[in-house]
N, C-alpha and C. Protein backbone atom coordinates (compact mmCIF):
# COMPACT_ATOMS: atom_id res chain seq x y z
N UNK A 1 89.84 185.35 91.20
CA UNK A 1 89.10 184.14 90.95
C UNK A 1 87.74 184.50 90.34
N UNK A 2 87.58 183.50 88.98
CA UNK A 2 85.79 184.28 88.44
C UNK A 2 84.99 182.97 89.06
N UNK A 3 83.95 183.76 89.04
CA UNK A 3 82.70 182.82 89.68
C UNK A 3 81.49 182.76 88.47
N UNK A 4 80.17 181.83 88.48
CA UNK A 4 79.59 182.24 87.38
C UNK A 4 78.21 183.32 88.36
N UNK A 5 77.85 184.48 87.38
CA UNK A 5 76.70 185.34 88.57
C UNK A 5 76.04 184.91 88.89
N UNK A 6 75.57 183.38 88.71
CA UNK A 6 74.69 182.67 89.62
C UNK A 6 75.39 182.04 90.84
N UNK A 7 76.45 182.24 91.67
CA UNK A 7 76.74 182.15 92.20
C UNK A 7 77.39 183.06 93.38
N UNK A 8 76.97 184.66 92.97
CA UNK A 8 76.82 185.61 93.87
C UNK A 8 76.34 185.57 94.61
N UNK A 9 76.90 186.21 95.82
CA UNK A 9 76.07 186.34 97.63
C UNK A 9 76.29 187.90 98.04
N UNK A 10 75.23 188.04 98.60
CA UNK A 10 74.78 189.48 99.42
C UNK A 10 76.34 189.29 99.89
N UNK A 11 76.64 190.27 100.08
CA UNK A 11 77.74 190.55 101.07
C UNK A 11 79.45 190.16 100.06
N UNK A 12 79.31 190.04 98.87
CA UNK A 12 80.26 189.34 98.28
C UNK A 12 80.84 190.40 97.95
N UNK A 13 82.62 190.59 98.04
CA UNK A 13 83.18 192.18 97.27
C UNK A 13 83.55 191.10 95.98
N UNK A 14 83.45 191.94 94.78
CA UNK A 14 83.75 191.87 93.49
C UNK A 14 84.32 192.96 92.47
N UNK A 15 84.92 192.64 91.55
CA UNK A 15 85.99 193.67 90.56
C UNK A 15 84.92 193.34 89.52
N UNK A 16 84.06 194.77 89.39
CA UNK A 16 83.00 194.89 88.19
C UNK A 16 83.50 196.45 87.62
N UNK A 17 83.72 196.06 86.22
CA UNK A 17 84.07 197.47 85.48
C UNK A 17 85.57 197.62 86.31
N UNK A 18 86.57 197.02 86.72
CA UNK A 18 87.71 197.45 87.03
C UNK A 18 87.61 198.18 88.27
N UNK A 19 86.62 198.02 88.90
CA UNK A 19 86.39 198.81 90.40
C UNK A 19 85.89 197.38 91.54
N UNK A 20 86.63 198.03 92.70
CA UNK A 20 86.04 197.33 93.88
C UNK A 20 84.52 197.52 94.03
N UNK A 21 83.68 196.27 94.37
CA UNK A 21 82.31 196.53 94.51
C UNK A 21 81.67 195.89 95.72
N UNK A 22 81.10 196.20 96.27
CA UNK A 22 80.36 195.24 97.66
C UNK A 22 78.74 194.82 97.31
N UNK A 23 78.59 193.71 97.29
CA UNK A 23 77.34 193.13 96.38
C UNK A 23 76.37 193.31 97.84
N UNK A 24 75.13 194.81 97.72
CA UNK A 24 74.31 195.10 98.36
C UNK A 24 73.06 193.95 98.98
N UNK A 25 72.67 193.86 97.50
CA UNK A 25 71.63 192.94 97.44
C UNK A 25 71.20 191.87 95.64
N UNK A 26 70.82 191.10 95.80
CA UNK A 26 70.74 190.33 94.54
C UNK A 26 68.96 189.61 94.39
N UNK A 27 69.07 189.37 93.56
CA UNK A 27 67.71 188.47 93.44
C UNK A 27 68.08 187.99 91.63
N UNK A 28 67.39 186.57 92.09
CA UNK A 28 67.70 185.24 90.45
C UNK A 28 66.29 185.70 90.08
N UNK A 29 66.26 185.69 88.71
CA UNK A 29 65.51 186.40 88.03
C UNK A 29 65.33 184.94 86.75
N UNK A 30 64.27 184.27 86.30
CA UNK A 30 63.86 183.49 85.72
C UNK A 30 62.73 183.79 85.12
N UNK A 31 62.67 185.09 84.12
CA UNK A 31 61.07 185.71 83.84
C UNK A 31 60.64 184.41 82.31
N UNK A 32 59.19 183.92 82.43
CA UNK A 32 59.01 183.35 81.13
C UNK A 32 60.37 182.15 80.70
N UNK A 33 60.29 182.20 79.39
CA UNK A 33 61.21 181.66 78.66
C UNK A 33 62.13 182.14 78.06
N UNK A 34 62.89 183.18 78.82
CA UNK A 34 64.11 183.22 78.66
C UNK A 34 64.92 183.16 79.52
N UNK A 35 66.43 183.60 79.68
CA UNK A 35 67.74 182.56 80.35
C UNK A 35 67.21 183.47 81.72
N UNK A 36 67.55 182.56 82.64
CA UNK A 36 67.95 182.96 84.04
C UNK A 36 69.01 184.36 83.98
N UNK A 37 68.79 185.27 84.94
CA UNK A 37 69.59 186.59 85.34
C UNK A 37 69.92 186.87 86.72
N UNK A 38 70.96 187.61 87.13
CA UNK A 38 71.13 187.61 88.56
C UNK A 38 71.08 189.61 88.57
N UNK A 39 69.68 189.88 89.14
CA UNK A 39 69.93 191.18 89.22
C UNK A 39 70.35 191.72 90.32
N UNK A 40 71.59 192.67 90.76
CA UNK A 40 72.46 192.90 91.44
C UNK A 40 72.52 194.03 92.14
N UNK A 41 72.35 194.75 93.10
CA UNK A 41 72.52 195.52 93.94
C UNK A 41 73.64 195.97 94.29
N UNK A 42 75.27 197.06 93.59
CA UNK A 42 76.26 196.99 93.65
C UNK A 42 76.79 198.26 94.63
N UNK A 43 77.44 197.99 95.66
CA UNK A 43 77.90 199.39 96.43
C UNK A 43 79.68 199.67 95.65
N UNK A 44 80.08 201.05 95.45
CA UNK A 44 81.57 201.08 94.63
C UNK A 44 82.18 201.32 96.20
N UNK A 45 82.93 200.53 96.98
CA UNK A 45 83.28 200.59 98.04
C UNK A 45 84.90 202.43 97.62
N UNK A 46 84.92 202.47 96.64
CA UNK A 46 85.61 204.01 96.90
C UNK A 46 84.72 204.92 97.31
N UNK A 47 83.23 204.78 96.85
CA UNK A 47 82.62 206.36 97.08
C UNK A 47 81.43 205.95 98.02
N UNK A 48 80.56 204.89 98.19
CA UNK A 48 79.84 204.63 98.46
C UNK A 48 78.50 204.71 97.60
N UNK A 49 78.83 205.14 96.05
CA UNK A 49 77.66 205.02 95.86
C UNK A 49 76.91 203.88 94.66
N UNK A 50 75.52 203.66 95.06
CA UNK A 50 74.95 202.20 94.38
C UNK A 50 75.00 202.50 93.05
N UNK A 51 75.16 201.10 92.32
CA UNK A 51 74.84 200.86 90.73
C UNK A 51 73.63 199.80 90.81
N UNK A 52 73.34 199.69 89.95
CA UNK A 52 72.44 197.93 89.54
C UNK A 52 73.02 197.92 88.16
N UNK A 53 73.14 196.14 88.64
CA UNK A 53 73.66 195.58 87.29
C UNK A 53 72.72 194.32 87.15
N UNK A 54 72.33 193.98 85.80
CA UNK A 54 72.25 192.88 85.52
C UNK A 54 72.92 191.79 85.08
N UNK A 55 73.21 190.54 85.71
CA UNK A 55 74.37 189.61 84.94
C UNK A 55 73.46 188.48 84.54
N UNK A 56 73.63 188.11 83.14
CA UNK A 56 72.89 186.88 82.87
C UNK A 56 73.67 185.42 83.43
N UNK A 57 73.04 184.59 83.39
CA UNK A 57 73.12 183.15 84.07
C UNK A 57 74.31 182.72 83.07
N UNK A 58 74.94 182.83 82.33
CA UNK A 58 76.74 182.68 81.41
C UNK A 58 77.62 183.85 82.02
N UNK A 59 77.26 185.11 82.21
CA UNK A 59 78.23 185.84 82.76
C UNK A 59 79.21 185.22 84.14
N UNK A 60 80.89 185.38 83.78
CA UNK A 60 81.43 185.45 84.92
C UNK A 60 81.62 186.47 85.92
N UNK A 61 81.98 186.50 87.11
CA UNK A 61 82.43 187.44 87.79
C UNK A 61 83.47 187.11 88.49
N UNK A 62 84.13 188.33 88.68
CA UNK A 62 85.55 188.25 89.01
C UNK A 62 85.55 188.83 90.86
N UNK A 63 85.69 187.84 91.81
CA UNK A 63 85.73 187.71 92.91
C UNK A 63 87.12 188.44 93.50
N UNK A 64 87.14 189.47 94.75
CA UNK A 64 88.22 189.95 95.40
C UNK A 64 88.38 188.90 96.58
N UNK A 65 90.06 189.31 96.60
CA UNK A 65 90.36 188.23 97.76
C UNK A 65 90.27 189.34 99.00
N UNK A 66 89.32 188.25 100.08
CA UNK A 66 88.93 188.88 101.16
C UNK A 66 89.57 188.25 102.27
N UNK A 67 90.10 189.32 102.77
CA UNK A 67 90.46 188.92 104.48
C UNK A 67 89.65 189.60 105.35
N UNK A 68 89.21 188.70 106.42
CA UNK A 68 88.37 189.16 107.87
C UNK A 68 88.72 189.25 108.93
N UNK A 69 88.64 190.33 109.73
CA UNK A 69 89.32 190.53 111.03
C UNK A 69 88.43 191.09 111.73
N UNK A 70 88.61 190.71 113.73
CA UNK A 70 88.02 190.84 114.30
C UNK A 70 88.22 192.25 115.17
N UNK A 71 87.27 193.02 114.82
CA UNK A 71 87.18 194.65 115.73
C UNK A 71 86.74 194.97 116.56
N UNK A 72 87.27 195.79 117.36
CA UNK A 72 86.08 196.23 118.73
C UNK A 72 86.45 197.79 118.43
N UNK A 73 84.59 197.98 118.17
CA UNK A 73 84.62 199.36 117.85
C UNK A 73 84.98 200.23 119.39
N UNK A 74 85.60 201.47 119.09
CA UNK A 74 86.05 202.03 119.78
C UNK A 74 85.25 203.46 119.97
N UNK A 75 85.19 204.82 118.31
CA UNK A 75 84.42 205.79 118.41
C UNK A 75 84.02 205.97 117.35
N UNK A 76 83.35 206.98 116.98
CA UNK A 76 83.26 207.66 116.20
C UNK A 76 83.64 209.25 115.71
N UNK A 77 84.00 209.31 114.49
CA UNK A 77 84.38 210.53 114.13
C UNK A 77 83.87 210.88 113.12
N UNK A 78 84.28 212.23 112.40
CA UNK A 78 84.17 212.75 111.25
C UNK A 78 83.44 211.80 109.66
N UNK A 79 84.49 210.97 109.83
CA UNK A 79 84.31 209.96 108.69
C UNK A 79 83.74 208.92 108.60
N UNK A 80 83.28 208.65 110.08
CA UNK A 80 82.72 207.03 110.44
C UNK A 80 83.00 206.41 111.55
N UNK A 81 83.48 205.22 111.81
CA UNK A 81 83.72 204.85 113.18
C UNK A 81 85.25 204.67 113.11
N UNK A 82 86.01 204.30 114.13
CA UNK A 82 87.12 204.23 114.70
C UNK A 82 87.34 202.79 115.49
N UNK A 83 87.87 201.55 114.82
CA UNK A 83 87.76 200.11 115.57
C UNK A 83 89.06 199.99 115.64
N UNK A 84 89.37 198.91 115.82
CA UNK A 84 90.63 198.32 116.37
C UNK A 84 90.79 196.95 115.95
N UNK A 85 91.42 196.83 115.39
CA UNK A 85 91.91 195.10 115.22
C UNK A 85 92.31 194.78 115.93
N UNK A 86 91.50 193.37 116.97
CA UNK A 86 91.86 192.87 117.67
C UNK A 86 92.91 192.15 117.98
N UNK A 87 93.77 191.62 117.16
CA UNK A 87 95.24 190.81 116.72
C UNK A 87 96.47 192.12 116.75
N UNK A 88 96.22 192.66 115.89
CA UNK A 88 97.30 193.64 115.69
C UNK A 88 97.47 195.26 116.25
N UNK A 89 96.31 195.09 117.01
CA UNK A 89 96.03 196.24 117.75
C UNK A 89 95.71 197.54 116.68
N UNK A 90 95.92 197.51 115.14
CA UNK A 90 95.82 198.64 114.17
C UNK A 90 94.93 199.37 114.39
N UNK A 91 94.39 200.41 114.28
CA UNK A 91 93.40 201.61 114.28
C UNK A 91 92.81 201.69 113.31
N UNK A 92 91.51 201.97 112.53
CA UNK A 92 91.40 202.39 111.64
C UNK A 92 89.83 202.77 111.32
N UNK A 93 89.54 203.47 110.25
CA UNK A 93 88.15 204.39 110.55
C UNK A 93 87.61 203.04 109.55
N UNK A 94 86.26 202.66 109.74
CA UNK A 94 85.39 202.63 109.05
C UNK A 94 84.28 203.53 108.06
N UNK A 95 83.99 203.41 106.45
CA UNK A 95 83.60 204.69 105.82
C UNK A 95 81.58 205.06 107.07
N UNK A 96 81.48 206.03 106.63
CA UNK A 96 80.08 206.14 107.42
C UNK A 96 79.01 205.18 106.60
N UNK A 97 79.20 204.93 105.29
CA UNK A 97 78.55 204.52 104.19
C UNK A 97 78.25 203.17 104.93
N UNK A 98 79.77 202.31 105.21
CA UNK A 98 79.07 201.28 105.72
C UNK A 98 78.31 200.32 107.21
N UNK A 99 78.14 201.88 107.24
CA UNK A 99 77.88 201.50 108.75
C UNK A 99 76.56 202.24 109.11
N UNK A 100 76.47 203.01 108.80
CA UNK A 100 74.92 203.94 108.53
C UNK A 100 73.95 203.41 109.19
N UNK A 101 73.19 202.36 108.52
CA UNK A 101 72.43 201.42 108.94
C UNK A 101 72.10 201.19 110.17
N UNK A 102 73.57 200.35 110.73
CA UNK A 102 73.60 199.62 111.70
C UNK A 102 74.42 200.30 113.43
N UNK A 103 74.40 202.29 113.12
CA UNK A 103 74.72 202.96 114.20
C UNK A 103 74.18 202.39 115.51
N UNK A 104 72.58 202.36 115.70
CA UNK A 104 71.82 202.01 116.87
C UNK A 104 72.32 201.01 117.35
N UNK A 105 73.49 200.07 117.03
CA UNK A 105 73.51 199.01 117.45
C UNK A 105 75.10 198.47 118.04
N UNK A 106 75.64 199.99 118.59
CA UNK A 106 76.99 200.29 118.31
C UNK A 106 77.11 200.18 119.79
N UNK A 107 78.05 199.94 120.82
CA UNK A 107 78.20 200.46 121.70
C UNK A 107 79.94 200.12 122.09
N UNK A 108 80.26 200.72 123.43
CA UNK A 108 81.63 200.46 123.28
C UNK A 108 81.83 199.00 123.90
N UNK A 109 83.07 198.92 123.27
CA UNK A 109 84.13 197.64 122.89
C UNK A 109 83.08 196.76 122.45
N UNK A 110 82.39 197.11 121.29
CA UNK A 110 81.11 195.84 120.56
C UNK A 110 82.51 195.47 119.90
N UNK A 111 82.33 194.17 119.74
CA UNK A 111 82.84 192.80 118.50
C UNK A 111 82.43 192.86 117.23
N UNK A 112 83.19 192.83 116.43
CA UNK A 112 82.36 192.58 115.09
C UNK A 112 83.59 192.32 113.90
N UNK A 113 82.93 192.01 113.13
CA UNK A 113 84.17 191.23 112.06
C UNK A 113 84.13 192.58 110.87
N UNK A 114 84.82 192.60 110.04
CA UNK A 114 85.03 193.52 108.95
C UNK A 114 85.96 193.00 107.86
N UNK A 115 85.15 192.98 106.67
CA UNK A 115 85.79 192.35 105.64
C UNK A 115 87.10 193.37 105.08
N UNK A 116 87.72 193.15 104.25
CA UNK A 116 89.09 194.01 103.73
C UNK A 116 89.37 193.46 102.78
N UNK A 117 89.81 194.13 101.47
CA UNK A 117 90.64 194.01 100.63
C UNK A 117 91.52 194.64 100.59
N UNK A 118 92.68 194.04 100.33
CA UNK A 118 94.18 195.07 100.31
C UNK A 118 94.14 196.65 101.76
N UNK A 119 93.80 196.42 102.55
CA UNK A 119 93.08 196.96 103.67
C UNK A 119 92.10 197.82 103.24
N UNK A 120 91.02 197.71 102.76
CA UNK A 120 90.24 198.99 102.33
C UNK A 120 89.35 198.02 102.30
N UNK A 121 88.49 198.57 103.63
CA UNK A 121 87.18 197.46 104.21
C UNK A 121 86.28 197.97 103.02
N UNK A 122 85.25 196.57 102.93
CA UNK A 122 84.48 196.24 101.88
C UNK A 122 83.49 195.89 102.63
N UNK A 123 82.80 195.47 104.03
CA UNK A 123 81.70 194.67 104.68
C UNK A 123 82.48 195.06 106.16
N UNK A 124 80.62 194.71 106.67
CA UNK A 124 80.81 195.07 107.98
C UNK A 124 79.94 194.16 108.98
N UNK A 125 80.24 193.06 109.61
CA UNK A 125 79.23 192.39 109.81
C UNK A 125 79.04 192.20 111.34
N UNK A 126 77.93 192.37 112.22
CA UNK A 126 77.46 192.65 113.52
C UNK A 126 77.46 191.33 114.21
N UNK A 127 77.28 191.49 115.49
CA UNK A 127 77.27 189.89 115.80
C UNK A 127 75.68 190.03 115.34
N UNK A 128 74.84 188.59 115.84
CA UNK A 128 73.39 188.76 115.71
C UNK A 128 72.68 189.20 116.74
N UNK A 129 73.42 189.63 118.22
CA UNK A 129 72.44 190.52 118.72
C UNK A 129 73.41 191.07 119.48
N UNK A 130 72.62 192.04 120.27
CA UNK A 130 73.52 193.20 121.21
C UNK A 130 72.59 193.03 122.80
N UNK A 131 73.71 193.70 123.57
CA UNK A 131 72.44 194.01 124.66
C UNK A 131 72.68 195.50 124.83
N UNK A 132 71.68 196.25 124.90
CA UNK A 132 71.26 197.77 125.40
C UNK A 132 70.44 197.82 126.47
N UNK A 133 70.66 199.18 127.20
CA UNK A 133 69.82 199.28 128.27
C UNK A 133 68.73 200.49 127.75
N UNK A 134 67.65 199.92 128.66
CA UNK A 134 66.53 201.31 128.05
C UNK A 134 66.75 202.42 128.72
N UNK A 135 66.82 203.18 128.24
CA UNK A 135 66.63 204.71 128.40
C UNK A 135 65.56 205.48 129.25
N UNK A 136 64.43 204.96 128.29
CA UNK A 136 63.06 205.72 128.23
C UNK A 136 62.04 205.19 127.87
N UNK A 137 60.94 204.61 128.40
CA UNK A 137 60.10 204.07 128.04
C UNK A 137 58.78 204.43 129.01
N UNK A 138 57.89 204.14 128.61
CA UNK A 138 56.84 204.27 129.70
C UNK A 138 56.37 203.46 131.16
N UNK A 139 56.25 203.81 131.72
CA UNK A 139 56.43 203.06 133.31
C UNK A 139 55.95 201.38 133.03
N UNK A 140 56.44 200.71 133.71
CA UNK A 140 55.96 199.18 133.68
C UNK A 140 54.78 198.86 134.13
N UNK A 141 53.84 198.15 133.47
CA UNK A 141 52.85 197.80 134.22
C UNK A 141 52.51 197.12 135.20
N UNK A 142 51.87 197.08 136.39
CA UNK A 142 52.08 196.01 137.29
C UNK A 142 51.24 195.25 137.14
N UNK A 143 51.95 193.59 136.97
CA UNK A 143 51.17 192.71 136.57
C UNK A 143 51.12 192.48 135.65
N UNK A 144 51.83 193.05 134.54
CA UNK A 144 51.77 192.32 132.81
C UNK A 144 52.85 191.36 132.79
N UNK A 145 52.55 190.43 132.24
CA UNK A 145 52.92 189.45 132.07
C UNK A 145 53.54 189.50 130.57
N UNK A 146 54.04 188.87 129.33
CA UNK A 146 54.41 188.35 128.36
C UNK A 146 53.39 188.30 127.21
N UNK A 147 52.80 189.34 126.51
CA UNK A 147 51.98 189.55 126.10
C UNK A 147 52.13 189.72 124.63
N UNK A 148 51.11 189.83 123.36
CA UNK A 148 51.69 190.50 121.86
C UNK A 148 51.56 192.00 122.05
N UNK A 149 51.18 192.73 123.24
CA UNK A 149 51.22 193.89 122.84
C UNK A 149 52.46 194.55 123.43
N UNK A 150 52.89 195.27 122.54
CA UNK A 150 54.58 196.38 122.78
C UNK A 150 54.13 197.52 123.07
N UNK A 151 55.45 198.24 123.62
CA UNK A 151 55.31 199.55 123.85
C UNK A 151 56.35 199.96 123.22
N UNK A 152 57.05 201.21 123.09
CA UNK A 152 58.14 201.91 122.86
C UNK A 152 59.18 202.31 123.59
N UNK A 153 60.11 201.82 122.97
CA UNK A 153 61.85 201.91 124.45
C UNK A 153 62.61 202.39 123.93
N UNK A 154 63.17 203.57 124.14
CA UNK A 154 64.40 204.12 123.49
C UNK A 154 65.92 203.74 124.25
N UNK A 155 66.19 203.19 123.55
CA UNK A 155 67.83 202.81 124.28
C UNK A 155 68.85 203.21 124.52
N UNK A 156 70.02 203.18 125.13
CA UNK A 156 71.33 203.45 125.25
C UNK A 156 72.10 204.32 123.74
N UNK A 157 71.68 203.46 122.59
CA UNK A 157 72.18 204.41 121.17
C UNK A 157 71.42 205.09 120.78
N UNK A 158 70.14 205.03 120.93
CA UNK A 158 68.98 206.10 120.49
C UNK A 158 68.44 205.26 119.70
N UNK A 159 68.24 204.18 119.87
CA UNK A 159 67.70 203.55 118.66
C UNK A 159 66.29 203.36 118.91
N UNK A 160 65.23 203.02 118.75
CA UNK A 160 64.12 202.79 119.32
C UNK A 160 63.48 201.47 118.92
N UNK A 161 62.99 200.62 119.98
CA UNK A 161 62.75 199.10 120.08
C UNK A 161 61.52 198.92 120.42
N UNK A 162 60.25 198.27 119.86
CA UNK A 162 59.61 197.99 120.70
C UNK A 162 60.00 196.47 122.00
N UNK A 163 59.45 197.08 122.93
CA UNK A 163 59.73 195.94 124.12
C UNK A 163 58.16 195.27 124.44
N UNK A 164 58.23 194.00 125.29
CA UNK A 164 57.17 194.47 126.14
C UNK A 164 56.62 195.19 127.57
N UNK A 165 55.54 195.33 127.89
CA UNK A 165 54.92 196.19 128.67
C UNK A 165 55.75 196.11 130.11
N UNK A 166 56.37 195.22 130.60
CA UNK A 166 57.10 194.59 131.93
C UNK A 166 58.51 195.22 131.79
N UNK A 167 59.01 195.91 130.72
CA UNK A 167 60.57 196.76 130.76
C UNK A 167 60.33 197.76 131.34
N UNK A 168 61.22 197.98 131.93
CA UNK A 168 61.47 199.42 132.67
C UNK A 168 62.81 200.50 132.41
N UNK A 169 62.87 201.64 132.73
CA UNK A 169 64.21 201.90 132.40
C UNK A 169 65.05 201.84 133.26
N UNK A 170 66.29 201.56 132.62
CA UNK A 170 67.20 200.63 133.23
C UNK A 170 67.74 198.92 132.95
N UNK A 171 66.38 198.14 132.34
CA UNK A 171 66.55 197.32 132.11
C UNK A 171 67.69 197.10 130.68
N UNK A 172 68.11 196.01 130.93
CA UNK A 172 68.82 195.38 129.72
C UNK A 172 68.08 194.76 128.87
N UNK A 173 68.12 195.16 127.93
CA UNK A 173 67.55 194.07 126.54
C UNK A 173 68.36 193.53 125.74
N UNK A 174 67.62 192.55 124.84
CA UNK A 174 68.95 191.76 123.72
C UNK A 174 68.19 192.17 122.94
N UNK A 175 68.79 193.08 121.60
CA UNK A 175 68.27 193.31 120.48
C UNK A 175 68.74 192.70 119.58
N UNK A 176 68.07 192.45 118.10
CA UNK A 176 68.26 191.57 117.06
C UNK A 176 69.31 192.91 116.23
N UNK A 177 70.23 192.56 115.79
CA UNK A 177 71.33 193.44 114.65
C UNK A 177 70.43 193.04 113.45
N UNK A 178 69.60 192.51 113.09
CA UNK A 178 69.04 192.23 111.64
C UNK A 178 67.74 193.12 111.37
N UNK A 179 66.85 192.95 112.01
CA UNK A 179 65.93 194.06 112.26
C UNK A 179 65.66 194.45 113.09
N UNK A 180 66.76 194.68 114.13
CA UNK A 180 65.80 195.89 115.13
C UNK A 180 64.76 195.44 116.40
N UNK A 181 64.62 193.80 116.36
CA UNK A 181 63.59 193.31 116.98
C UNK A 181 64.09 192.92 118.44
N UNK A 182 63.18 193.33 119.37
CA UNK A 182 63.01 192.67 121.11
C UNK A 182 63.63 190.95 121.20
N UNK A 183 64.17 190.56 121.54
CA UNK A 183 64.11 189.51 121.77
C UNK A 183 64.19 188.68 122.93
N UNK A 184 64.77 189.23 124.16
CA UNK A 184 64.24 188.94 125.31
C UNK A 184 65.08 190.33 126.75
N UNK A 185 65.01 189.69 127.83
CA UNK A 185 65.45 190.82 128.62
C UNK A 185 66.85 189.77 129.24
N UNK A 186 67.78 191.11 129.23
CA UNK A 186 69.21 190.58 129.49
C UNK A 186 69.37 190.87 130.92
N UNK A 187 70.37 190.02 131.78
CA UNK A 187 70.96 189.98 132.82
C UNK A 187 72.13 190.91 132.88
């Protein structure tokens, strides 16, 4: 199916140059008085590695048909992670490429959806938050209350969060999968 490139989305797989592509990042581009452009951020989901393209505001693009299924990551190995399709019970590695990012935020039997073409995942998408427990942080203060000032918490994946001053280790937190951010303390 073609689309026109003004109608590209982050996260979109597409057949550019006869190759599978996973659309990184984009931004509409309207410089002066000339035509609108969609400049493109392209991952080649065979190798993992980025292009940029520019498509002007007449260019089509040619859209892959995507199926989504629901995973619970299981491990990691050599190549990346190791999930499970939840329906069909299948096995299968995720590349490290697309998951890199979003390791800190991994833990076992996490949920998460994964895009596919012809089975050869193209996207990888997190829920919007997790809960981790802290690790390591500096002793709690007694008596702080809910404050703007943070401290530093290293968590369960190694990831590092600021919290506030009232976490301890041991505690549960809910972290944000988008950036990384505190968002409150979990039960």
């Amino acid at each position: 199916m073609s689309i026109p490139a003004t109608q590209l989305k982050k996260g979109m797989a597409i057949i550019y140059e006869g190759e599978l592509h996973d659309v990184v990042d984009l931004m509409h581009v309207t410089p002066g008085n000339w035509r609108g452009m969609v400049q493109a951020k392209l991952r080649l989901v065979k190798s993992g590695n980025m292009v940029e393209h520019r498509f002007g505001s007449k260019d089509s693009v040619e859209v892959a048909d995507v199926d989504t299924a629901e995973v619970e990551y299981l491990y990691d190995d050599a190549h990346g992670v190791v999930v499970m399709d939840t329906t069909s019970y299948e096995q299968f590695t995720i590349p490290k490429f697309f998951i890199e990012d979003k390791k800190g935020f991994l833990t076992s039997n996490l949920t998460m959806n994964v895009k596919r073409v012809e089975s050869i995942v193209v996207g990888v998408g997190l829920p919007s938050a997790v809960i981790l427990e802290v690790t390591d942080t500096e002793p709690a203060l007694k008596g702080a209350t809910v404050t703007n000032v943070y401290k530093a918490a290293k968590v369960s994946t190694g990831l590092e969060v600021q919290v506030p001053p009232f976490i301890k280790i041991g505690d549960k937190v809910k972290v944000s999968t988008e950036d990384g951010k505190y968002l409150e303390r979990a039960k």
